[in-house]
PDB file of N, CA and C in Angstrom:
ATOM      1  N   UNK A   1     -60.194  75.539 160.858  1.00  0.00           N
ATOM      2  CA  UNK A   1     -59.998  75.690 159.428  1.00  0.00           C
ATOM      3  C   UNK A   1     -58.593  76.268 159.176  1.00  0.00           C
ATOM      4  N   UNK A   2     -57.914  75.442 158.502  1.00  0.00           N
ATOM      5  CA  UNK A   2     -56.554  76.614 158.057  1.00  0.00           C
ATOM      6  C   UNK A   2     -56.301  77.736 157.232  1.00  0.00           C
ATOM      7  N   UNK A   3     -55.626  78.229 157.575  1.00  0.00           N
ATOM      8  CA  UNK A   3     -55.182  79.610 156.915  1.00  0.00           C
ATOM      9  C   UNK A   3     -55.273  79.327 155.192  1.00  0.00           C
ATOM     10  N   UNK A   4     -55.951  80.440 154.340  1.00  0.00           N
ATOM     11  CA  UNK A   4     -55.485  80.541 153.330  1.00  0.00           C
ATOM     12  C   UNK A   4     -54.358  80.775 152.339  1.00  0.00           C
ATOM     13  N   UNK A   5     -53.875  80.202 151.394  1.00  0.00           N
ATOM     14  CA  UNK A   5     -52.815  80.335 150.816  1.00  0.00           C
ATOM     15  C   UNK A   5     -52.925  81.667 150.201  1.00  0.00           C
ATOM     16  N   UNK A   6     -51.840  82.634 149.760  1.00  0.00           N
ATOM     17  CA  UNK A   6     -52.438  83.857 148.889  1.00  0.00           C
ATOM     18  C   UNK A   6     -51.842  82.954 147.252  1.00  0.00           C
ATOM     19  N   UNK A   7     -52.314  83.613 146.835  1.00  0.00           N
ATOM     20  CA  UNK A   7     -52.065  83.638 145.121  1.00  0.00           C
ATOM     21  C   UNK A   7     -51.127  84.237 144.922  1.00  0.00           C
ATOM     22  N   UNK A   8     -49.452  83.797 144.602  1.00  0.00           N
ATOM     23  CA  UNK A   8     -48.118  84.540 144.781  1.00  0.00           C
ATOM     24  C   UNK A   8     -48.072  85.091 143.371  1.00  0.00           C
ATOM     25  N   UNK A   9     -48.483  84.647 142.382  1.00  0.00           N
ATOM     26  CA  UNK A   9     -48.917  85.250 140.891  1.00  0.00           C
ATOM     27  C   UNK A   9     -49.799  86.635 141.037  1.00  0.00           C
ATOM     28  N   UNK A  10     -50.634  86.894 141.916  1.00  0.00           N
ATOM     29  CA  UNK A  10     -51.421  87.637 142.357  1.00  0.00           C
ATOM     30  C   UNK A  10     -50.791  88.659 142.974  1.00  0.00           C
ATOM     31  N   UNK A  11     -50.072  88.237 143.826  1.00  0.00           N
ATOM     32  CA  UNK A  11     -49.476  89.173 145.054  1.00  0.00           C
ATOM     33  C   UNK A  11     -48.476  90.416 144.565  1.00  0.00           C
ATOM     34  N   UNK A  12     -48.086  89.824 143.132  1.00  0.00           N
ATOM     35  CA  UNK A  12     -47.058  90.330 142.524  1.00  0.00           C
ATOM     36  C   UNK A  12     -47.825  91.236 141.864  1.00  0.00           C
ATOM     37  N   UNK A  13     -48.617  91.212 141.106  1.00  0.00           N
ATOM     38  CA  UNK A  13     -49.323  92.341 140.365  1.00  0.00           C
ATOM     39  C   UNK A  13     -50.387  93.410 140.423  1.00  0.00           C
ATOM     40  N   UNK A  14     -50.802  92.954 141.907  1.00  0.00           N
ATOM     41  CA  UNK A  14     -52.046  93.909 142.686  1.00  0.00           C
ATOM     42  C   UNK A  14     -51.656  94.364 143.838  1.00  0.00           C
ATOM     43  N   UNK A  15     -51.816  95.604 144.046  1.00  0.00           N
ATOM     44  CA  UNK A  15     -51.425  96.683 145.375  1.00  0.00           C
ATOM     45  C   UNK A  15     -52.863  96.832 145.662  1.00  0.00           C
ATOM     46  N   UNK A  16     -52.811  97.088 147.215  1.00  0.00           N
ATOM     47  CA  UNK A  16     -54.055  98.124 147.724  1.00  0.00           C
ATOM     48  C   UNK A  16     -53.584  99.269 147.824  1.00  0.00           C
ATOM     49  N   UNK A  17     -54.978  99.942 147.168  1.00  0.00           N
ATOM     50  CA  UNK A  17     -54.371 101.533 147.684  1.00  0.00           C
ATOM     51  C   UNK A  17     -54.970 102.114 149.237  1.00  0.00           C
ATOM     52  N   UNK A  18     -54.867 103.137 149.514  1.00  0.00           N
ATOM     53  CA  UNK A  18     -54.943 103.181 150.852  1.00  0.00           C
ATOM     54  C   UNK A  18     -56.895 103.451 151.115  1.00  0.00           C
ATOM     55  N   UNK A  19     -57.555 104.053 149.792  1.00  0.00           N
ATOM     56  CA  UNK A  19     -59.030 103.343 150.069  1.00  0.00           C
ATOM     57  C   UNK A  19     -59.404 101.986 150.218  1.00  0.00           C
ATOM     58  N   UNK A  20     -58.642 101.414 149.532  1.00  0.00           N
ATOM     59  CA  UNK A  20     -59.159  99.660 149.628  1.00  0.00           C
ATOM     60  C   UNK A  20     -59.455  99.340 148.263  1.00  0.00           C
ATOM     61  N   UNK A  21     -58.914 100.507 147.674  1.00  0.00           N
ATOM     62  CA  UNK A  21     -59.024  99.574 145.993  1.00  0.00           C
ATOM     63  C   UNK A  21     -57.932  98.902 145.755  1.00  0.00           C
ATOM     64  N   UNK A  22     -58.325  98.068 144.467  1.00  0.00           N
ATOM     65  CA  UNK A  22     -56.871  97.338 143.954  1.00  0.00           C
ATOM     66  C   UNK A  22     -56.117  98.007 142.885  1.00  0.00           C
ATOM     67  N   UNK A  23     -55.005  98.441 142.580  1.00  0.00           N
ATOM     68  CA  UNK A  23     -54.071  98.763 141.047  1.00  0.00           C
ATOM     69  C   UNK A  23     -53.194  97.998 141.009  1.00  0.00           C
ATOM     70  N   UNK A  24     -53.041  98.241 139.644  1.00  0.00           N
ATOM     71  CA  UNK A  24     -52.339  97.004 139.083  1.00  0.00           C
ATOM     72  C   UNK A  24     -51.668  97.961 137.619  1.00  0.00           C
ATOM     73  N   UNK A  25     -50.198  97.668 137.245  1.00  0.00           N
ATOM     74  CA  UNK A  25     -49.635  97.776 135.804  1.00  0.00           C
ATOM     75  C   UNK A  25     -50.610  97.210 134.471  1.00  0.00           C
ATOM     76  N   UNK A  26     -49.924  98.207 133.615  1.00  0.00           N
ATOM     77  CA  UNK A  26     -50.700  98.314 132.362  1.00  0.00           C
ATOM     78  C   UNK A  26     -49.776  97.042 131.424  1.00  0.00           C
ATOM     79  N   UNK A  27     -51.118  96.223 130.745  1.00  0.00           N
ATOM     80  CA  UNK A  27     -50.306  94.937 129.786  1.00  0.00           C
ATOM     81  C   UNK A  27     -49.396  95.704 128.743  1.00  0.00           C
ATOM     82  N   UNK A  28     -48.879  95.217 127.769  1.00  0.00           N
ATOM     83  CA  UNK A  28     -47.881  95.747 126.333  1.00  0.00           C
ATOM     84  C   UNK A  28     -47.267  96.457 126.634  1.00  0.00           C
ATOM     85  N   UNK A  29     -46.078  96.265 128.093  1.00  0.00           N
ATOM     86  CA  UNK A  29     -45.115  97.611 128.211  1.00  0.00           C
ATOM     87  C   UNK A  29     -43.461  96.146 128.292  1.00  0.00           C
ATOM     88  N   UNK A  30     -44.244  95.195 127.823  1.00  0.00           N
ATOM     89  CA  UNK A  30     -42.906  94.628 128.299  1.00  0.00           C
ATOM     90  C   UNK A  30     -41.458  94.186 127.257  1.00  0.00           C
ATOM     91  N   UNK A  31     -42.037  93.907 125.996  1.00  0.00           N
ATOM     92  CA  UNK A  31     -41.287  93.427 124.853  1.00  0.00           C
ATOM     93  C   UNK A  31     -42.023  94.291 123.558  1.00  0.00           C
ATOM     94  N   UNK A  32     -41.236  94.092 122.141  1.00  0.00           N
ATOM     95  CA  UNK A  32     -42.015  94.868 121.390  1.00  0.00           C
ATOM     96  C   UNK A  32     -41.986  96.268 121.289  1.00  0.00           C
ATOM     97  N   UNK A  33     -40.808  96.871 121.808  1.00  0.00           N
ATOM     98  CA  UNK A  33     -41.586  98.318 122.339  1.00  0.00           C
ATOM     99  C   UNK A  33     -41.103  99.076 120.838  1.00  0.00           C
ATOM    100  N   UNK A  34     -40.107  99.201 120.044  1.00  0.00           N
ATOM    101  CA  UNK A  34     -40.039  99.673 119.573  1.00  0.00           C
ATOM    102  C   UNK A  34     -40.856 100.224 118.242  1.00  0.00           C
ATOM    103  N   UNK A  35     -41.800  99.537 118.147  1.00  0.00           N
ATOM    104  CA  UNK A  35     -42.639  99.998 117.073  1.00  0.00           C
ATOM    105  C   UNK A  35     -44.157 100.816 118.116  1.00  0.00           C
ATOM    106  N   UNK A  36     -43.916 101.130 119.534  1.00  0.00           N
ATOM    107  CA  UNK A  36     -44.693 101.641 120.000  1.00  0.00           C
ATOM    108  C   UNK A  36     -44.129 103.256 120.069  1.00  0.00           C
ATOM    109  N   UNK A  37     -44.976 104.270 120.172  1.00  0.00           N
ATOM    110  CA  UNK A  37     -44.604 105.767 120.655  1.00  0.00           C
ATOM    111  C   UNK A  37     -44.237 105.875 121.711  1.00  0.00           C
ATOM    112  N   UNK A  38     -43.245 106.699 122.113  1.00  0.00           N
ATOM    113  CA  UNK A  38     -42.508 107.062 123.487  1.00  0.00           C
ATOM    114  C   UNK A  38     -44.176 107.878 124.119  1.00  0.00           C
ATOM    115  N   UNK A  39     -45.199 108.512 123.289  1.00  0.00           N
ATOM    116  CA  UNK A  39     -46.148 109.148 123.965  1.00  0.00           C
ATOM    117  C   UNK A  39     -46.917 107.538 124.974  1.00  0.00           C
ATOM    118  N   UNK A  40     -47.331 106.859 123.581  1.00  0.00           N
ATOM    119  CA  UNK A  40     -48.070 105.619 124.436  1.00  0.00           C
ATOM    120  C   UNK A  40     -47.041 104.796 125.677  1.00  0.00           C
ATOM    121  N   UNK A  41     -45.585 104.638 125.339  1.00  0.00           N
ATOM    122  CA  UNK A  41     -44.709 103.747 126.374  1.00  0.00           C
ATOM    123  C   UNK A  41     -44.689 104.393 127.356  1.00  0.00           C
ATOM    124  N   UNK A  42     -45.467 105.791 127.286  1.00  0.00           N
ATOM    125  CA  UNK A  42     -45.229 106.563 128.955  1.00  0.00           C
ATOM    126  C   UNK A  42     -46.058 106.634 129.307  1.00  0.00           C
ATOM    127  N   UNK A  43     -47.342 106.512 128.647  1.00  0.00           N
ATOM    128  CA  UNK A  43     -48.669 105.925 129.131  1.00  0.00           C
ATOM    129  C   UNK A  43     -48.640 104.559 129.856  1.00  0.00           C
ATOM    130  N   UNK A  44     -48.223 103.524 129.445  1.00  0.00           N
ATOM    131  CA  UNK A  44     -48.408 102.381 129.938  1.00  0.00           C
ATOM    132  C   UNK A  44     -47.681 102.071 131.290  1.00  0.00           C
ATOM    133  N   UNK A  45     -46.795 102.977 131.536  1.00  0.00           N
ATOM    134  CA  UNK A  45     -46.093 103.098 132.854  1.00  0.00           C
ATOM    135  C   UNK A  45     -46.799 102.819 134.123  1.00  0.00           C
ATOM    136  N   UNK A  46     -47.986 103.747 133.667  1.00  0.00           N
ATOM    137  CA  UNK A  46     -48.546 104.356 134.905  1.00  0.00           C
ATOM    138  C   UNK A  46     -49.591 102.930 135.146  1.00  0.00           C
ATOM    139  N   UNK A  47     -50.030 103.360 136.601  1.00  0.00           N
ATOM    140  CA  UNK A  47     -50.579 102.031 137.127  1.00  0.00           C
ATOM    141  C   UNK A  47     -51.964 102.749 137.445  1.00  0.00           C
ATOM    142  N   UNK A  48     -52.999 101.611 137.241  1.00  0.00           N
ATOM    143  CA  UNK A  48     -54.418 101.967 137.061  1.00  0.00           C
ATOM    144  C   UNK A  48     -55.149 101.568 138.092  1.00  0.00           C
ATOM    145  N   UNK A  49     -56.473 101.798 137.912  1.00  0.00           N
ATOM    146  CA  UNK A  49     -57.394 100.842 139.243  1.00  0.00           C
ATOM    147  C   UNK A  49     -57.417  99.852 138.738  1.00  0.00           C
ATOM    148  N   UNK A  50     -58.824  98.711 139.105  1.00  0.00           N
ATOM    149  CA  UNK A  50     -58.638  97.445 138.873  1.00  0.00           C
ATOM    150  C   UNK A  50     -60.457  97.541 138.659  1.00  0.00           C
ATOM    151  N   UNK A  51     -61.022  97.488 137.823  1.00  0.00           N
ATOM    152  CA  UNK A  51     -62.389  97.197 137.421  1.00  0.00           C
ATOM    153  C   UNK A  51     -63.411  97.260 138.529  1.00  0.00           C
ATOM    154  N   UNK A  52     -64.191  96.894 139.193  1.00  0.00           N
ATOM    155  CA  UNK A  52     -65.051  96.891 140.018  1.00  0.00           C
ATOM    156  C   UNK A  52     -65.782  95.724 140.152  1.00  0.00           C
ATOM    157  N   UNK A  53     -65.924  95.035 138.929  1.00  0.00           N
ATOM    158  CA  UNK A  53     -66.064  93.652 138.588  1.00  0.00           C
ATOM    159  C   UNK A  53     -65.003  92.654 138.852  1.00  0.00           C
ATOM    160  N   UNK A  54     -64.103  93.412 138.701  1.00  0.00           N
ATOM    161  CA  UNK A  54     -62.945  91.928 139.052  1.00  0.00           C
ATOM    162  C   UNK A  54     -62.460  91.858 140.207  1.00  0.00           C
ATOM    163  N   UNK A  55     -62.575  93.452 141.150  1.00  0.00           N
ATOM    164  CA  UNK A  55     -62.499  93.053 142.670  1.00  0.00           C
ATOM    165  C   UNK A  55     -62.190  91.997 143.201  1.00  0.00           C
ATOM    166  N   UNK A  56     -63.961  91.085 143.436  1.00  0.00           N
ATOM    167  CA  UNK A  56     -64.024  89.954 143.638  1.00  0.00           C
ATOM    168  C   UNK A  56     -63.008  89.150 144.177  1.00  0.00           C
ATOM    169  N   UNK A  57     -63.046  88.752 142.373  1.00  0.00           N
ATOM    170  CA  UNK A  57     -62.179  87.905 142.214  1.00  0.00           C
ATOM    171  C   UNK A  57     -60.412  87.752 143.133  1.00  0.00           C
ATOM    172  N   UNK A  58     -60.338  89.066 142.763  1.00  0.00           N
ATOM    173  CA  UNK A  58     -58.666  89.331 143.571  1.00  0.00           C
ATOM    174  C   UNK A  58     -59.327  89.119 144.818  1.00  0.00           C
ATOM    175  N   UNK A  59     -59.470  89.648 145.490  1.00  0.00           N
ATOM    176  CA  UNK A  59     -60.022  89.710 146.884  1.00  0.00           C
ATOM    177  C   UNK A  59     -59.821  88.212 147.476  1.00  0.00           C
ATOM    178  N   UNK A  60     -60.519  86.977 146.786  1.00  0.00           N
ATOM    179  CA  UNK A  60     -60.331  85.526 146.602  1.00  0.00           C
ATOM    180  C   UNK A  60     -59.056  85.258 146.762  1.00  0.00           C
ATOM    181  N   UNK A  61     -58.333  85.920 145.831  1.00  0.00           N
ATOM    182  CA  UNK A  61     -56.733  85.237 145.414  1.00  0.00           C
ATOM    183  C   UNK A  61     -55.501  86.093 146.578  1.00  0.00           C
ATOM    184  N   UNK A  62     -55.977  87.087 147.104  1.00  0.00           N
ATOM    185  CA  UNK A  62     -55.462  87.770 148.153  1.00  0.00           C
ATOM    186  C   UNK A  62     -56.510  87.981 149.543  1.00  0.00           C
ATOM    187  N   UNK A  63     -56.435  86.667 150.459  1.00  0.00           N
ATOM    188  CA  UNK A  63     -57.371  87.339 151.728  1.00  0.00           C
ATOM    189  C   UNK A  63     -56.605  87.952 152.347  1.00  0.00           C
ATOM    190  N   UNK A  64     -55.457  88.052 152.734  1.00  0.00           N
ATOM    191  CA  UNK A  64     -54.624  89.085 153.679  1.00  0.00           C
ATOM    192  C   UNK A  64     -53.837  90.162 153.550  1.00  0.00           C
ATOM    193  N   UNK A  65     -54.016  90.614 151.680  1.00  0.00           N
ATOM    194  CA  UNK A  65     -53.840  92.277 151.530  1.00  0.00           C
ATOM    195  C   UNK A  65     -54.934  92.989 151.892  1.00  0.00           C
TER     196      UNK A  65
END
């Protein structure tokens, strides 16, 4: 059977962390910003887990992270 391809769209936006979860950046930090608060634009910085439900899915689109 051959090797799987990874999902290079994927690869770019999901890290493992060193438990084996996935994080990933927060959406609405990219354009637009100025009608947002410097409190919320420093919120969105930060990088989150990844659902528990959507695991899965990544897991699929990344077999060799």
């Amino acid at each position: 059977m051959p090797k799987m391809k990874t999902h290079r769209g994927a690869a770019k936006r999901f890290k493992r962390t060193a438990s084996g979860l996935w994080k990933h950046g927060r959406a609405f930090h990219s354009h637009i910003l100025t009608k947002k608060s410097t409190k919320r634009k420093r919120g969105l910085r930060t990088q989150i887990i990844l659902d528990k439900a959507d695991a899965p899915r990544v897991n699929r689109m990344l077999p060799y992270k």
